[in-house]
Protein backbone atom coordinates (compact mmCIF):
# COMPACT_ATOMS: atom_id res chain seq x y z
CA UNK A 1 -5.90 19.68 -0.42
CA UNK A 2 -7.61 23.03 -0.94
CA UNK A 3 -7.96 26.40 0.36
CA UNK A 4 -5.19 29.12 0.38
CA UNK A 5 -1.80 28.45 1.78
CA UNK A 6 0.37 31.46 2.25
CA UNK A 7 4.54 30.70 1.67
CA UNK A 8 7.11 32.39 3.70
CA UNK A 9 7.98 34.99 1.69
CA UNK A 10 4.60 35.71 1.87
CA UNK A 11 3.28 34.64 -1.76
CA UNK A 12 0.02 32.65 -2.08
CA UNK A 13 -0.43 29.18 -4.21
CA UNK A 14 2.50 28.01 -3.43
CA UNK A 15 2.87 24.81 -1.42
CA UNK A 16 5.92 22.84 -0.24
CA UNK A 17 6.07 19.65 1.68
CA UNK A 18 8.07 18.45 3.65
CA UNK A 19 8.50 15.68 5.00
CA UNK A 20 8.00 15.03 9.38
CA UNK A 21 6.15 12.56 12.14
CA UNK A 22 2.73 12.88 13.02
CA UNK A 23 3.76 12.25 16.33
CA UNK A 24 5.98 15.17 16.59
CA UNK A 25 2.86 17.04 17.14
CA UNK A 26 3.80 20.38 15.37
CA UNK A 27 1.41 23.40 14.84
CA UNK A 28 3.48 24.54 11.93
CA UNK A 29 3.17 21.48 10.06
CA UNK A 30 -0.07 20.64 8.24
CA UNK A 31 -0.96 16.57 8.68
CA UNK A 32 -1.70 14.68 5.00
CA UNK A 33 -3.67 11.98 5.47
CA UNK A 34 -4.49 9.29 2.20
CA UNK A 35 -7.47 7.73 2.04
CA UNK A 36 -6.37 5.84 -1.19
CA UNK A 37 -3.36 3.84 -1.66
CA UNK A 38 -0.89 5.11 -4.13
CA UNK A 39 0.27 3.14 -7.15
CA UNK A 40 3.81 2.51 -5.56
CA UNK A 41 1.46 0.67 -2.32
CA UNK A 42 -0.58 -1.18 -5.10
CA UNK A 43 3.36 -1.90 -6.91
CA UNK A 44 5.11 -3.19 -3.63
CA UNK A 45 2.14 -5.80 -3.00
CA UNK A 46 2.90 -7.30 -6.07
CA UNK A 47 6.92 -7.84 -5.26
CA UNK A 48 7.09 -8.54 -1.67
CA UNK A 49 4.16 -11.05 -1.41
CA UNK A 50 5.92 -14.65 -1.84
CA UNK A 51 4.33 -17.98 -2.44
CA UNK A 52 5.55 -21.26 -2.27
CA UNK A 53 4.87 -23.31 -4.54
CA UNK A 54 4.65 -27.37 -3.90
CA UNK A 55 4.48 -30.28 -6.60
CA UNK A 56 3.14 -33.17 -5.55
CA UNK A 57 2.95 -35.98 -8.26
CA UNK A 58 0.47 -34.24 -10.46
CA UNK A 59 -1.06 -31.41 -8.63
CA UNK A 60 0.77 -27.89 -7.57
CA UNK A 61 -0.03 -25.96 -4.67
CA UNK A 62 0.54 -22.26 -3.44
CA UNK A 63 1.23 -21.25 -0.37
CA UNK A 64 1.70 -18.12 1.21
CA UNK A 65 5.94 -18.09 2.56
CA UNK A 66 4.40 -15.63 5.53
CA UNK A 67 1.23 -14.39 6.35
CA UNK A 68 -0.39 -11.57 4.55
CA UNK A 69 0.11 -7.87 6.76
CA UNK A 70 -2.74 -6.04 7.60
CA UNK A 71 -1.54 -2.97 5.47
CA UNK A 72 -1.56 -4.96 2.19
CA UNK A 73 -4.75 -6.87 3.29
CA UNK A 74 -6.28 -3.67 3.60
CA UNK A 75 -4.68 -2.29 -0.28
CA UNK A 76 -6.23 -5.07 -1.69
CA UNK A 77 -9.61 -4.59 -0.10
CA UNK A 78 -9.90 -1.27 -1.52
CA UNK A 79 -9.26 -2.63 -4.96
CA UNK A 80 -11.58 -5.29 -4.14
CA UNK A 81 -8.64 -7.64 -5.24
CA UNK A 82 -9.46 -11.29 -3.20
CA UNK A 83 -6.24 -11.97 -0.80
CA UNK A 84 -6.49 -15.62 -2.65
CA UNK A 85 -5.06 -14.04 -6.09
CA UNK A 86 -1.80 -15.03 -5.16
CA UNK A 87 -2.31 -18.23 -4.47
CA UNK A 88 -5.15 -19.18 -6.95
CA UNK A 89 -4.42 -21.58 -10.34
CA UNK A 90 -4.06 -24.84 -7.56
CA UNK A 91 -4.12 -27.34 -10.32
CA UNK A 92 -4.12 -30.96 -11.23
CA UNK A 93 -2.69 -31.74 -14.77
């Protein structure tokens, strides 16, 4: 963000956010849009993704317990993380 922003009482420098819908389509409120995910986005992946794991004699596998979304495919694009991470390390001992 950048450029002035003038507050209420009429000082300058000072921004507050608040919090609203985009679809509420207000002229008073100015729209914030990220173009990176933020570390709490990159955090969640990590804890809500679940994988099943399977042993069968001597081998394990990994499975995803549902499907990937397309916000967290799209997170780990931008890191250039591969969606297989979480179910990599299939192995025979």
């Amino acid at each position: 963000m950048w450029g002035q922003y003038e507050a209420i009482d009429g000082s300058q420098d000072v921004i507050t956010i608040n919090f609203g819908h985009s679809k509420a389509k207000r002229d008073d409120k100015k729209q914030i849009k990220m173009s990176r995910p933020t570390l709490w986005a990159i955090f969640d992946i990590f804890i809500t993704v679940r994988v099943r794991v399977i042993k069968n004699g001597k081998s394990t596998e990994r499975q995803f317990v549902h499907p990937l979304n397309d916000s967290i495919k799209k997170v780990l694009r931008y890191l250039g993380i591969s969606e297989d991470i979480f179910i990599q390390g299939t192995s025979k001992s």
